[in-house]
C-alpha atoms as a PDB file:
ATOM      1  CA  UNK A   1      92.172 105.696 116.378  1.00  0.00           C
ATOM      2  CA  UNK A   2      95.408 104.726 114.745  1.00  0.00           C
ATOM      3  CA  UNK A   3      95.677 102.156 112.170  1.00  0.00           C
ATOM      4  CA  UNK A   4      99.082 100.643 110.514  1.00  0.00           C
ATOM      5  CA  UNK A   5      99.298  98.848 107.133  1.00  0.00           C
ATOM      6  CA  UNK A   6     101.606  97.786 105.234  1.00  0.00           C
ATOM      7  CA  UNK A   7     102.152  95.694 101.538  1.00  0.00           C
ATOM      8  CA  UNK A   8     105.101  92.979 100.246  1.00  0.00           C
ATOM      9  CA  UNK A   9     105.096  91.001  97.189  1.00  0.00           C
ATOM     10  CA  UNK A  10     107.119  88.565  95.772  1.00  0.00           C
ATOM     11  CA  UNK A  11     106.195  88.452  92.257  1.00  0.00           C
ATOM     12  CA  UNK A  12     105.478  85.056  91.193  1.00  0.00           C
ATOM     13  CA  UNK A  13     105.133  84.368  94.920  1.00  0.00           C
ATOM     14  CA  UNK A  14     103.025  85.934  97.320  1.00  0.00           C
ATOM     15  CA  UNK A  15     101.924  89.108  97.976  1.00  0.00           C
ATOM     16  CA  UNK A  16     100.054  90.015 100.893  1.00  0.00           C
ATOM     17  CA  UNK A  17      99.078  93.398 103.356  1.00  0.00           C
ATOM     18  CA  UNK A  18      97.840  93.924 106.509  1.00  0.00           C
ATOM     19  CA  UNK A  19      96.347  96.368 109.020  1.00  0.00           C
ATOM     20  CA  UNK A  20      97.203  96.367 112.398  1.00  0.00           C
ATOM     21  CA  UNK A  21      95.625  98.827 115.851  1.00  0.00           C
ATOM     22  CA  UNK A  22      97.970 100.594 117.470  1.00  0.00           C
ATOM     23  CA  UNK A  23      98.457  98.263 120.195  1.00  0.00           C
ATOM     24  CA  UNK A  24      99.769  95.663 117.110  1.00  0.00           C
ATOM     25  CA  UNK A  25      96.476  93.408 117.339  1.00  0.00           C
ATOM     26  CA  UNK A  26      95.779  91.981 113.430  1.00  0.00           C
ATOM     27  CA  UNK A  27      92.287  93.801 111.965  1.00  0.00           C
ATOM     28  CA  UNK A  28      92.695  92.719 108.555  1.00  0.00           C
ATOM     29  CA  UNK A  29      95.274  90.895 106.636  1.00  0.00           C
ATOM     30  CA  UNK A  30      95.229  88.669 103.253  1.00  0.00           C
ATOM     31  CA  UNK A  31      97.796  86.977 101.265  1.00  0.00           C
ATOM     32  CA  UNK A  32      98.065  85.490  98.240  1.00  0.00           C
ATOM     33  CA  UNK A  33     100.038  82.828  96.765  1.00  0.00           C
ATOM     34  CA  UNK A  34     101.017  81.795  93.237  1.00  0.00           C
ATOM     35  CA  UNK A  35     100.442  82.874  90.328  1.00  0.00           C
ATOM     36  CA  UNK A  36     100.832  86.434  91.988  1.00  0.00           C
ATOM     37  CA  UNK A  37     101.720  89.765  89.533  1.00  0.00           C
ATOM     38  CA  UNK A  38     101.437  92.377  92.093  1.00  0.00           C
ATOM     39  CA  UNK A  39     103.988  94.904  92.969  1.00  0.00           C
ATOM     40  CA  UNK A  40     105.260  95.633  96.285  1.00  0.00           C
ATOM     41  CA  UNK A  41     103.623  99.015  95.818  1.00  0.00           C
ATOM     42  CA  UNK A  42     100.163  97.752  94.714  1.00  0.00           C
ATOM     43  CA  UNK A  43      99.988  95.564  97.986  1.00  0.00           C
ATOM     44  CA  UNK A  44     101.070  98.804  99.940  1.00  0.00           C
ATOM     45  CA  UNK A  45      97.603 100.417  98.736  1.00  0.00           C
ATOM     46  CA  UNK A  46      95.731  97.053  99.365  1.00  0.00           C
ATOM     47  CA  UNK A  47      96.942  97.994 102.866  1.00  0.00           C
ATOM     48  CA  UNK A  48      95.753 101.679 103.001  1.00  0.00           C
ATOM     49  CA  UNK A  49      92.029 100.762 101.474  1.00  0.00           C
ATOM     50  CA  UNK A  50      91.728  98.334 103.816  1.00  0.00           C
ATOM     51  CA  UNK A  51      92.512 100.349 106.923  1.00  0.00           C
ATOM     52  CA  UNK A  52      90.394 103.147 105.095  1.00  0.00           C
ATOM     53  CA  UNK A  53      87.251 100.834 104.951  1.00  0.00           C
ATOM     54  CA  UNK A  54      87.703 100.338 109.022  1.00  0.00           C
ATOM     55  CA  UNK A  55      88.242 104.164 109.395  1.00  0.00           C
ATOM     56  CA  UNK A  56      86.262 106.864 111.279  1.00  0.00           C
ATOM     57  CA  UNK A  57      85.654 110.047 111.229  1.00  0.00           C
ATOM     58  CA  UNK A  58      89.281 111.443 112.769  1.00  0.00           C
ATOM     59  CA  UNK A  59      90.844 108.195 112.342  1.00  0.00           C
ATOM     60  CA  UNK A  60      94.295 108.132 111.101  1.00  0.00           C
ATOM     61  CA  UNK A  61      96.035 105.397 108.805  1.00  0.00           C
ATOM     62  CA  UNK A  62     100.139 104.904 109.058  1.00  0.00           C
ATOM     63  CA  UNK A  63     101.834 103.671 106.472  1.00  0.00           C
ATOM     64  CA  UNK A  64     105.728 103.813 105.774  1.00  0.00           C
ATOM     65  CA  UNK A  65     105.081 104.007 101.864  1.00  0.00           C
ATOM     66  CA  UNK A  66     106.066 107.708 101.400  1.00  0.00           C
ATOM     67  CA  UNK A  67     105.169 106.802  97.550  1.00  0.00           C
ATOM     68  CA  UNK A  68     101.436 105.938  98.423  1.00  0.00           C
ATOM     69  CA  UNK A  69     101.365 108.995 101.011  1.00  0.00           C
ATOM     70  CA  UNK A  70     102.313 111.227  98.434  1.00  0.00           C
ATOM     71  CA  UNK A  71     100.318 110.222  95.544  1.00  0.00           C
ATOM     72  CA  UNK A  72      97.077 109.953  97.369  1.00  0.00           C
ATOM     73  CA  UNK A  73      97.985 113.304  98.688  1.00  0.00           C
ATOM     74  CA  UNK A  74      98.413 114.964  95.385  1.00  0.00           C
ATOM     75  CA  UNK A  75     102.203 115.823  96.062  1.00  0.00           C
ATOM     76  CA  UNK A  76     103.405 112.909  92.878  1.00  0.00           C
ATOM     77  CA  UNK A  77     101.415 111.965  90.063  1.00  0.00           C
ATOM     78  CA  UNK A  78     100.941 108.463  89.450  1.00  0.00           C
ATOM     79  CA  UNK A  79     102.312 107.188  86.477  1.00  0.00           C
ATOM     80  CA  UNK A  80     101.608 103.432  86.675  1.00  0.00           C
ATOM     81  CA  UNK A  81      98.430 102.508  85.263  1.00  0.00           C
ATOM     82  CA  UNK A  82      97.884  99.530  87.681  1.00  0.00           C
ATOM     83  CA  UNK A  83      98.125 101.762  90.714  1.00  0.00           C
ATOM     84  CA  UNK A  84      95.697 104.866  89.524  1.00  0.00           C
ATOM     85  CA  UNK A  85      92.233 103.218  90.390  1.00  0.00           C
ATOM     86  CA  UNK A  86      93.468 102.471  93.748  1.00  0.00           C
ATOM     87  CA  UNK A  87      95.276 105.780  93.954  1.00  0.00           C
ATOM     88  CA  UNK A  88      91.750 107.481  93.170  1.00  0.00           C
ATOM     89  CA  UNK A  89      89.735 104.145  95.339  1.00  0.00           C
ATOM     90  CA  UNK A  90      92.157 105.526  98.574  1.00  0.00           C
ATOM     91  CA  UNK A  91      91.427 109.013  97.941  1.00  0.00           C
ATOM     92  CA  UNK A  92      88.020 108.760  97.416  1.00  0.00           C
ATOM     93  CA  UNK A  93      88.012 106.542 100.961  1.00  0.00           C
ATOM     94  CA  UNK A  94      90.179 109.051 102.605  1.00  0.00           C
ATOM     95  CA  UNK A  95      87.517 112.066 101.951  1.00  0.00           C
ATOM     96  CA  UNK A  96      84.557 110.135 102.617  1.00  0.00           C
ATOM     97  CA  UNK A  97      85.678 108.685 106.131  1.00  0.00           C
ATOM     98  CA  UNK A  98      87.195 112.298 107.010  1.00  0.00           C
ATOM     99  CA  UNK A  99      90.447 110.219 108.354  1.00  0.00           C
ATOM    100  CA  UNK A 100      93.921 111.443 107.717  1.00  0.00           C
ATOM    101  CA  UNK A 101      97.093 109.841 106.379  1.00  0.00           C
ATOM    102  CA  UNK A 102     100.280 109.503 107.538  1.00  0.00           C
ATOM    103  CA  UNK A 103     103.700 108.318 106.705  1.00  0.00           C
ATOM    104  CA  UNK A 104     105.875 106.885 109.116  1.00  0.00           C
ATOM    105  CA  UNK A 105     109.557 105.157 109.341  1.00  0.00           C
ATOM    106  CA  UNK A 106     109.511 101.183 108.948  1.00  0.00           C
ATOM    107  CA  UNK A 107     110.542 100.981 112.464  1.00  0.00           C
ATOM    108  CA  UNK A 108     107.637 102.298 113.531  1.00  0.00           C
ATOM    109  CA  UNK A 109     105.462 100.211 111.548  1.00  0.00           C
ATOM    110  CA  UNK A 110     103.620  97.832 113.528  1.00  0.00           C
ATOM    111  CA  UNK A 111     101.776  96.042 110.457  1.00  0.00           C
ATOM    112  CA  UNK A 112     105.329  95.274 109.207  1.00  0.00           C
ATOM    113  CA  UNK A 113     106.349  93.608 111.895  1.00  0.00           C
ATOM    114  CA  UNK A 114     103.838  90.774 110.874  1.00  0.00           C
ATOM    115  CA  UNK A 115     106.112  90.273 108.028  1.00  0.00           C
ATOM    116  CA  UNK A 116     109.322  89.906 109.973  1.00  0.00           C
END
């Protein structure tokens, strides 16, 4: 099964993710609302562990973060401190469910398109 999530913050705002099936339907989604100090980025893995935690074995989880793709795969190094536990939290997931990740273009994002 395919599962698409995706992050946005405002800072000061709201921030909020969600995880959508491949048909678009809503499995998870949360938002929050001032005082908010997460990063666009940081919502992006909220996204990814939550879509992780509904994974099986063969699963796959889309995201159009090529950051988050890359650090959880080991291809950049994460330098922000706020993002390394759930850098190592998604990696950990992504092992332990056997699922695969995947980037993909905005467009084809159907989790972002509950932000549009």
């Amino acid at each position: 099964m395919k599962f698409y999530c995706d992050g946005s913050s405002t800072i000061g705002v709201k921030s909020a993710y969600c995880v959508t099936s491949a048909i678009g339907n809503i499995l998870k989604s949360e938002t929050s609302y001032a005082p908010n100090d997460k990063t666009n980025n940081e919502e992006e893995y909220r996204g990814v562990i939550a879509a992780l935690k509904l994974c099986s074995a063969g699963d796959e989880v889309c995201t159009d973060s090529l950051l988050v793709v890359n650090q959880i795969s080991g291809r950049y190094k994460v330098k922000e401190p706020r993002l390394k536990p759930l850098c190592e939290q998604a990696q950990h997931l992504l092992i332990e469910k056997k699922a695969a990740i995947t980037w993909i273009t905005r467009e084809k994002n159907l989790a972002g398109k509950v932000f549009e």
